[in-house]
Protein backbone atom coordinates (compact mmCIF):
# COMPACT_ATOMS: atom_id res chain seq x y z
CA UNK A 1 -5.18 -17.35 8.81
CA UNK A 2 -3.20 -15.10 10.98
CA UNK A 3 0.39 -15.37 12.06
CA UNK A 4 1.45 -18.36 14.35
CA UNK A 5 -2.15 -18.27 15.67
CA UNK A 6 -1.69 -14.70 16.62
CA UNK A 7 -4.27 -12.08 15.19
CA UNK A 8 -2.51 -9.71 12.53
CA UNK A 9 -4.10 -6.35 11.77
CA UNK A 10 -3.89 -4.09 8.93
CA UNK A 11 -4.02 -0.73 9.28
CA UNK A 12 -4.34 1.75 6.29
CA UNK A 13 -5.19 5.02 5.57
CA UNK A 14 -7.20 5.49 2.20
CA UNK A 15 -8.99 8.44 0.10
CA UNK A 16 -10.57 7.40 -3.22
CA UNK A 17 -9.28 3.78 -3.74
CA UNK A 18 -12.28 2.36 -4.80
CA UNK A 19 -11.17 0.56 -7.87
CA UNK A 20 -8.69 -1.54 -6.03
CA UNK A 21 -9.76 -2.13 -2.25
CA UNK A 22 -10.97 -5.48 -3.01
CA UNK A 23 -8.10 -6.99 -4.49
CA UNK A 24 -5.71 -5.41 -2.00
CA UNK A 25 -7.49 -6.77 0.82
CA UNK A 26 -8.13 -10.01 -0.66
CA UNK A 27 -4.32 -10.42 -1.54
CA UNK A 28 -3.49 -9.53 2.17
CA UNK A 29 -5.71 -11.66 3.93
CA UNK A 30 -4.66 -14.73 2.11
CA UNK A 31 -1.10 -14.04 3.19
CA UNK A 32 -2.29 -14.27 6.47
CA UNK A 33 -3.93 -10.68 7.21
CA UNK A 34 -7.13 -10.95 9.81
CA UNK A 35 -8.88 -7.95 9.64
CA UNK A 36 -8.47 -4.50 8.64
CA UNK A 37 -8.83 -1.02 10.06
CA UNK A 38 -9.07 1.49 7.68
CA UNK A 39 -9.75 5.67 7.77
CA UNK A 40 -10.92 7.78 5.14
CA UNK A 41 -11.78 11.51 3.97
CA UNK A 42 -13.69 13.12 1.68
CA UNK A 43 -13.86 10.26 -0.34
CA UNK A 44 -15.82 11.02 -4.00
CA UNK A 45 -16.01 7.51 -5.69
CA UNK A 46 -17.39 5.17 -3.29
CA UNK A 47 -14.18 4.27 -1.62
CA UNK A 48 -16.25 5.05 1.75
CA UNK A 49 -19.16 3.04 0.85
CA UNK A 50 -17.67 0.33 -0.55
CA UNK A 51 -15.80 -0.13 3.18
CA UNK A 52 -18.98 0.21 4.83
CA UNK A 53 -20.61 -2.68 2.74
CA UNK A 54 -17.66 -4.68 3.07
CA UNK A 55 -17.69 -4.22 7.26
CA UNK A 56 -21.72 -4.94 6.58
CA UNK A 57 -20.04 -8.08 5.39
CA UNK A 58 -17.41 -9.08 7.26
CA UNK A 59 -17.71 -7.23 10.11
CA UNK A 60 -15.43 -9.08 12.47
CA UNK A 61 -12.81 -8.80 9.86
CA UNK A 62 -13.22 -4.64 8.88
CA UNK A 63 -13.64 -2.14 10.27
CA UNK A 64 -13.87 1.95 8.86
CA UNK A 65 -13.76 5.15 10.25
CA UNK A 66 -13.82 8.40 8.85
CA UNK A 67 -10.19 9.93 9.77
CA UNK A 68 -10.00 12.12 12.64
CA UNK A 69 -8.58 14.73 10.81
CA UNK A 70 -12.27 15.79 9.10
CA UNK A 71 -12.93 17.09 12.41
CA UNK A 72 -9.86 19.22 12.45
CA UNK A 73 -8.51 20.13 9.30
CA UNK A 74 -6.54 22.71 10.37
CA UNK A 75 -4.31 20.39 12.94
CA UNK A 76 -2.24 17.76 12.85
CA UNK A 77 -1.20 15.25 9.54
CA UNK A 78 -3.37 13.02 8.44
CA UNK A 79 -1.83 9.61 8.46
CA UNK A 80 -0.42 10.88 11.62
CA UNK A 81 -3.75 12.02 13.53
CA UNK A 82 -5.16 8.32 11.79
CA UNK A 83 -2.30 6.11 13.51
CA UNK A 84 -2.90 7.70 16.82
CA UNK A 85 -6.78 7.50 17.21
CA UNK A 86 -6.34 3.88 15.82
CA UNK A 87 -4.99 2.96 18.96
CA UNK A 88 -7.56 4.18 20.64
CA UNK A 89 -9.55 0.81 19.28
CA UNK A 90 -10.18 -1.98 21.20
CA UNK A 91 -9.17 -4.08 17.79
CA UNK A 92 -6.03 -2.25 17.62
CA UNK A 93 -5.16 -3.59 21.07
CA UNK A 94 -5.93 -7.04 20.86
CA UNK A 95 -3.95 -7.93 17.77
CA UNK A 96 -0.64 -9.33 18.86
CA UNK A 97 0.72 -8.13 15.29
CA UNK A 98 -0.06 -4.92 13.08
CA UNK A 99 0.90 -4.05 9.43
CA UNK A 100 0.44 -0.71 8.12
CA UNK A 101 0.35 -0.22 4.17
CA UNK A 102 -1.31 1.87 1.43
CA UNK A 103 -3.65 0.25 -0.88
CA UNK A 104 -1.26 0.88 -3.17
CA UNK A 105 1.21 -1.43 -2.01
CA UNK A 106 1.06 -4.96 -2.48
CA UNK A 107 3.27 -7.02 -0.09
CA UNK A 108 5.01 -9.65 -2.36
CA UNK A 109 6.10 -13.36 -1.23
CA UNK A 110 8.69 -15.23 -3.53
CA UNK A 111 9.26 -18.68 -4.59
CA UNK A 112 7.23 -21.07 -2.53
CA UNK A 113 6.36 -18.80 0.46
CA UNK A 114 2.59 -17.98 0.59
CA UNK A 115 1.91 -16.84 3.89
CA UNK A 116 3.59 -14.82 6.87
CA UNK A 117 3.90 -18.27 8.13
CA UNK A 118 5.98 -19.29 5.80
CA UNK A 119 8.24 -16.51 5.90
CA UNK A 120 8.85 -16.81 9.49
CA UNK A 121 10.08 -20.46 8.49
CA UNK A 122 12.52 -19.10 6.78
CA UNK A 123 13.63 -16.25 9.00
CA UNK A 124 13.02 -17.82 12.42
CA UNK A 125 11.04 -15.71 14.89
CA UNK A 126 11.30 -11.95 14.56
CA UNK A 127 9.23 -9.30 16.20
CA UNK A 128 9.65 -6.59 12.94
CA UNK A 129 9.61 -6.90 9.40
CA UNK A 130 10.88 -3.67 7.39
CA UNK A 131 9.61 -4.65 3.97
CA UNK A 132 11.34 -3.02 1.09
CA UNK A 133 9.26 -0.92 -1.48
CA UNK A 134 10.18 -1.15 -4.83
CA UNK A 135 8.10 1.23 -7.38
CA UNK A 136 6.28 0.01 -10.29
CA UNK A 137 6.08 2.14 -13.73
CA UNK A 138 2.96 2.67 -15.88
CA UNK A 139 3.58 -0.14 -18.32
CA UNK A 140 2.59 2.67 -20.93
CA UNK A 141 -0.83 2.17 -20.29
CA UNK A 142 -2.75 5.67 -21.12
CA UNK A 143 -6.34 4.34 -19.62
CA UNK A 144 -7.67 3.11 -16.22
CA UNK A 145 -8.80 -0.68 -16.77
CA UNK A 146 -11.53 -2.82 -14.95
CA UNK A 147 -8.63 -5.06 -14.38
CA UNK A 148 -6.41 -6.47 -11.33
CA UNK A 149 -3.51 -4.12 -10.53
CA UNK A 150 -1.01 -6.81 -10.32
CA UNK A 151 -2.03 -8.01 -14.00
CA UNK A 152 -1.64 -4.72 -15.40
CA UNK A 153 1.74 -3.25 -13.94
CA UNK A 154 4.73 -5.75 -14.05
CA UNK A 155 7.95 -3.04 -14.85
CA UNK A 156 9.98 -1.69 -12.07
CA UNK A 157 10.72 1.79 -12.01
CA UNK A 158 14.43 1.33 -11.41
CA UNK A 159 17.36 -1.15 -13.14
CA UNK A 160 18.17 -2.42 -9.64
CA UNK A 161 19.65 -5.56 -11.90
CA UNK A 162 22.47 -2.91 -13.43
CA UNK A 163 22.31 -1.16 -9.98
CA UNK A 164 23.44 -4.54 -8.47
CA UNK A 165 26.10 -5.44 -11.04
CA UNK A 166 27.43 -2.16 -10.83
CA UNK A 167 27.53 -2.31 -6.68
CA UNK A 168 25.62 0.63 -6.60
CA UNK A 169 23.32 1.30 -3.28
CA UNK A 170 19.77 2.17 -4.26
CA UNK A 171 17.78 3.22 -1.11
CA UNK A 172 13.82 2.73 -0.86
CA UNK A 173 11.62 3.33 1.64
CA UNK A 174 10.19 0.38 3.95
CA UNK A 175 6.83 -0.54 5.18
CA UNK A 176 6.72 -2.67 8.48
CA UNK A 177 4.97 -5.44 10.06
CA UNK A 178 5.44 -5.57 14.10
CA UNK A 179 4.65 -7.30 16.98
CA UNK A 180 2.27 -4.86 18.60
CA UNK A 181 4.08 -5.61 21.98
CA UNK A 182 6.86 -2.76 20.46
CA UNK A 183 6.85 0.60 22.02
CA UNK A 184 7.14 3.90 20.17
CA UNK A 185 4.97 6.21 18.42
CA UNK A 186 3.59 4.60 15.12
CA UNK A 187 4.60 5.76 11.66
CA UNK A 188 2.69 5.32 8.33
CA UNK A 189 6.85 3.32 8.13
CA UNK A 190 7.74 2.17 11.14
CA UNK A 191 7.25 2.10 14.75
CA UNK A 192 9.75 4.73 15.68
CA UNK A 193 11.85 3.08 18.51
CA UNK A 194 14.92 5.04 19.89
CA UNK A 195 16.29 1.81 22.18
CA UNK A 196 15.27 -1.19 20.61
CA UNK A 197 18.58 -2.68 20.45
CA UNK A 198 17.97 -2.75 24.14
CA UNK A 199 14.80 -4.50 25.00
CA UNK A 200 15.86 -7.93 23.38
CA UNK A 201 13.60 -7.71 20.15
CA UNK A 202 14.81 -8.73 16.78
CA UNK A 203 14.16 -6.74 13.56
CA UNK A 204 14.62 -8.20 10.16
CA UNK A 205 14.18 -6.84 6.57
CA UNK A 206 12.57 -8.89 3.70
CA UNK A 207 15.67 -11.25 3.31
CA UNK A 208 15.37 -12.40 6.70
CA UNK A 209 19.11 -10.48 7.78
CA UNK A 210 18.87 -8.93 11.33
CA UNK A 211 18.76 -4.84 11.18
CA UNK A 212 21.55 -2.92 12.61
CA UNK A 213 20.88 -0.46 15.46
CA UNK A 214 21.56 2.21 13.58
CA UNK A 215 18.40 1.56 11.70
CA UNK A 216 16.57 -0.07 14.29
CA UNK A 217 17.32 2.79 17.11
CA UNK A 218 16.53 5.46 15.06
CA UNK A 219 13.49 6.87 12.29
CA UNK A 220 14.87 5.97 9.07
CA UNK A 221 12.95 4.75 6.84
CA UNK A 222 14.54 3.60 3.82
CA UNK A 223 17.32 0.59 3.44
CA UNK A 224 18.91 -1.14 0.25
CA UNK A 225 16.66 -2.22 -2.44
CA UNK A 226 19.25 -4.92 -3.31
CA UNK A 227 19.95 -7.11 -1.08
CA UNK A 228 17.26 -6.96 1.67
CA UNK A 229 13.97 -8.66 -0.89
CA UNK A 230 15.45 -11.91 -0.87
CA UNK A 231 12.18 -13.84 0.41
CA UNK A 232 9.65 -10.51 0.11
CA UNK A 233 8.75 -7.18 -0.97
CA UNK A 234 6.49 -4.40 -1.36
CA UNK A 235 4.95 -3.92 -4.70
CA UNK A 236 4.28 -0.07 -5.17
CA UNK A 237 2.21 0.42 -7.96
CA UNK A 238 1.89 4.66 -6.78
CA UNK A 239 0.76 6.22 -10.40
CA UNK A 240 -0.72 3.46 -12.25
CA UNK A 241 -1.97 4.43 -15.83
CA UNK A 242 -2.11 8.36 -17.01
CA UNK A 243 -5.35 8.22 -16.59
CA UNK A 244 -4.80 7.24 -12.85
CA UNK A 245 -2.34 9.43 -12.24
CA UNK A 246 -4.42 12.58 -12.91
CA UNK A 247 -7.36 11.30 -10.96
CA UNK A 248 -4.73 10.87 -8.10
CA UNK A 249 -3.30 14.39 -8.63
CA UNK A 250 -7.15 15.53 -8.70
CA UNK A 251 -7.50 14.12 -5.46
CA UNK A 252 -4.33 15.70 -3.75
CA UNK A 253 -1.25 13.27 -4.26
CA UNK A 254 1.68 13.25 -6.28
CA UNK A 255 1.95 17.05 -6.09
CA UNK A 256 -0.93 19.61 -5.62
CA UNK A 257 -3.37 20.81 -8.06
CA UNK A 258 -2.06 24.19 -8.71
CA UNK A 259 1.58 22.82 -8.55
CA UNK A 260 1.75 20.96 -12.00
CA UNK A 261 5.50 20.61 -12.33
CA UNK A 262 5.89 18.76 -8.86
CA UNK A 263 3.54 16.75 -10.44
CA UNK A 264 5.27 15.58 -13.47
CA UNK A 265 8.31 15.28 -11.32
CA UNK A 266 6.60 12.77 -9.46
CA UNK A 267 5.39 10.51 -13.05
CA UNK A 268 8.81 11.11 -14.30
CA UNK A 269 10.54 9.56 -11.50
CA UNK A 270 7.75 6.70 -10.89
CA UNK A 271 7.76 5.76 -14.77
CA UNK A 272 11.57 5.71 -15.07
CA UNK A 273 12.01 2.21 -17.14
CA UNK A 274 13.60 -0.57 -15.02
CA UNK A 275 13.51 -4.63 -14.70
CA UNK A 276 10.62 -6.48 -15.39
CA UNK A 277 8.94 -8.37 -12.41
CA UNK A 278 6.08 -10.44 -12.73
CA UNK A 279 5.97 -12.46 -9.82
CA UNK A 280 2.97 -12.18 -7.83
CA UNK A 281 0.74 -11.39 -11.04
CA UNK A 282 -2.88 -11.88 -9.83
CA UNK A 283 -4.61 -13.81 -7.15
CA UNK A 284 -3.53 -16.66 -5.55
CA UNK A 285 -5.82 -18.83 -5.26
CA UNK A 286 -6.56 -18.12 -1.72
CA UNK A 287 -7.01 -14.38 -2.40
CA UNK A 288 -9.41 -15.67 -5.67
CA UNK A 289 -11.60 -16.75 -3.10
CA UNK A 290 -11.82 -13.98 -0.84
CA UNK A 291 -12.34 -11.98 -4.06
CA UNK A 292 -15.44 -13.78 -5.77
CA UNK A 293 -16.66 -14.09 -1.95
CA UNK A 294 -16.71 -10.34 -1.77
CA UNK A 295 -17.84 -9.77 -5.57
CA UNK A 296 -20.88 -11.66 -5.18
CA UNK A 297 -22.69 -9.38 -2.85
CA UNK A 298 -25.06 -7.72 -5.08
CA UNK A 299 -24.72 -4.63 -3.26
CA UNK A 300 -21.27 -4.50 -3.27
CA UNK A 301 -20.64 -5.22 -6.93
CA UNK A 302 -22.52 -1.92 -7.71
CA UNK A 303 -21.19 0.17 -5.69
CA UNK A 304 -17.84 -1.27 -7.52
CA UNK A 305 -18.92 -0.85 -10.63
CA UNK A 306 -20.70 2.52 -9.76
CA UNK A 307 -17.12 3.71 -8.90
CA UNK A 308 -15.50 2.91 -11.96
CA UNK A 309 -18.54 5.69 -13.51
CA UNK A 310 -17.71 8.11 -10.88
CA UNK A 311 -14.14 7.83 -12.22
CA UNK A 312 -14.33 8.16 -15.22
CA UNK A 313 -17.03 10.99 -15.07
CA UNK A 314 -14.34 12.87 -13.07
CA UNK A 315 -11.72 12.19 -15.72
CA UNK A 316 -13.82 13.61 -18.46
CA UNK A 317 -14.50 16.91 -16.16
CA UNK A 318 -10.50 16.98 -15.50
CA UNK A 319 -9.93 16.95 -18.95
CA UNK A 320 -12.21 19.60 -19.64
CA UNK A 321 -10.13 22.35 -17.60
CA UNK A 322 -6.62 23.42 -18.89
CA UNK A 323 -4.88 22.78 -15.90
CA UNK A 324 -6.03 19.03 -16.46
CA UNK A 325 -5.13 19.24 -20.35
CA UNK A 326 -1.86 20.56 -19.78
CA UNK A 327 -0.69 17.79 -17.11
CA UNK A 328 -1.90 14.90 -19.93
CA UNK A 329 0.22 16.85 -22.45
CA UNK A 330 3.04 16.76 -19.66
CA UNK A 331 2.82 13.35 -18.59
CA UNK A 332 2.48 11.62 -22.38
CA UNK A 333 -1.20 10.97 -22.67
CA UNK A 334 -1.95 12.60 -25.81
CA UNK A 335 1.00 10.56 -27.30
């Protein structure tokens, strides 16, 4: 695949993602994604060893490392400490272009673009992409689902159709493909770049407009949601399904354990009703094939499927404790 011929890296940071890595990597390397570098921690439900199978694999096209940050717990961030030491890798360095996402986030062409090829024919040559993130609700669903993520979760979290009508500026943050020729320190957003303006690049968001200095020469990291998705954007699916959710609070996002009210904060403002969006619902056909390709390794279908156990045998425990019991009541999953 790759992008004009050029190798294109993605570079995540994961912990516990085991239900969905194979989708989310199929999906991005039909759009034109070579290979992937990926960090983890403490991982509980075979997110770890379903990487290492798939780099058994494929092992010109993954590669994963524990983070860093297991080494010192008590220093640094971790998607922080994970961007620097990836740079450290000769991989890192010989891929003209480098995306970092969450395997939560599903980068999402329109109309008849497929491939990062075909959105640079639309947009002429750029050396950044800020894509805009747009947040998906739970769809109501209550339980986690052997299904594909894009199938099950097709609401927004926000009436940016209203928000548009009304002229009313929604900001979202941005995730960001770049030319790996950019300087600045790297960002789980954005390449942080103080004078870019300066050194003859060109930045673009996911319509294809030019970005102003003021975003380019600076940090920020969120920019319109209307507006700037014309030709792509970032599906965010970030809570899923109750059931989900609480596994993902379990693990130490959307709030901390002993911190239960940031953590209905968080569902309330992800599963705010908005416009339905179901374009890019499942594969495409090239990411169907990548997908059965990786499915049919025997050993990687069961550590797959032996995930979806560990999962669930963790949900049972959570809902055993009345920390756990009182977050379902808080969220809606007794309803």
């Amino acid at each position: 695949m790759a992008i004009g011929g050029e190798k294109a890296l993605l570079l995540a940071v994961m912990r516990n993602e085991g239900p969905y890595i194979i989708e989310w990597m199929a999906h991005h390397f039909a759009l034109g994604i070579d290979d992937l570098l990926v960090f983890t921690n403490f991982c509980t439900d075979n997110t770890d060893k379903i990487l290492d199978r798939i780099e058994e694999i494929w092992p010109h096209r993954c590669k994963h490392q524990p983070n860093p940050k297991v080494m010192f717990p008590n220093h640094g961030k971790w998607l922080i400490m994970a961007l620097r030491f990836a740079g450290h890798f000769g991989r890192y360095q010989a891929a003209p272009w480098v995306y970092t996402t969450d395997p939560d986030e599903f980068l999402n062409f329109t109309g008849d673009i497929k491939t990062f090829d075909d959105f640079f024919e639309k947009t002429g040559e750029a050396d950044v992409v800020s894509f805009t993130s747009i947040a998906f609700n739970s769809g109501n669903h209550k339980h986690a689902k052997d299904e594909l993520v894009t199938k099950m979760y097709t609401q927004m979290a926000a009436d940016l159709e209203s928000a548009a009508a009304e002229d009313q500026e929604v900001l979202t943050a941005v995730k960001t493909l770049y030319r790996n020729k950019v300087e600045g320190p790297r960002r789980p957003h954005r390449p942080v770049t103080m004078d870019f303006s300066s050194k003859g690049y060109k930045w673009i968001n996911g319509s294809g407009q030019t970005m102003p200095p003021e975003f380019t020469d600076s940090a920020y990291k969120a920019i319109a949601s209307n507006g700037t998705r014309d030709l792509a954007q970032i599906n965010h699916y970030s809570i899923k399904s109750a059931e989900e959710f609480i596994l993902k609070v379990d693990r130490g996002d959307g709030g901390q354990n002993d911190r239960v009210g940031e953590s209905e904060k968080y569902w309330n403002t992800a599963n705010r009703k908005g416009n339905m969006d179901t374009r890019g619902v499942g594969l495409s056909p090239a990411a169907r094939e990548i997908y059965d390709f990786l499915m049919s390794d025997a050993k990687l279908k069961a550590l797959y499927d032996e995930c979806l156990e560990l999962r669930h045998a963790r949900f049972q425990e959570i809902m055993q404790t009345e920390a756990g019991q009182d977050l379902a009541r808080r969220i809606g999953y007794y309803d």
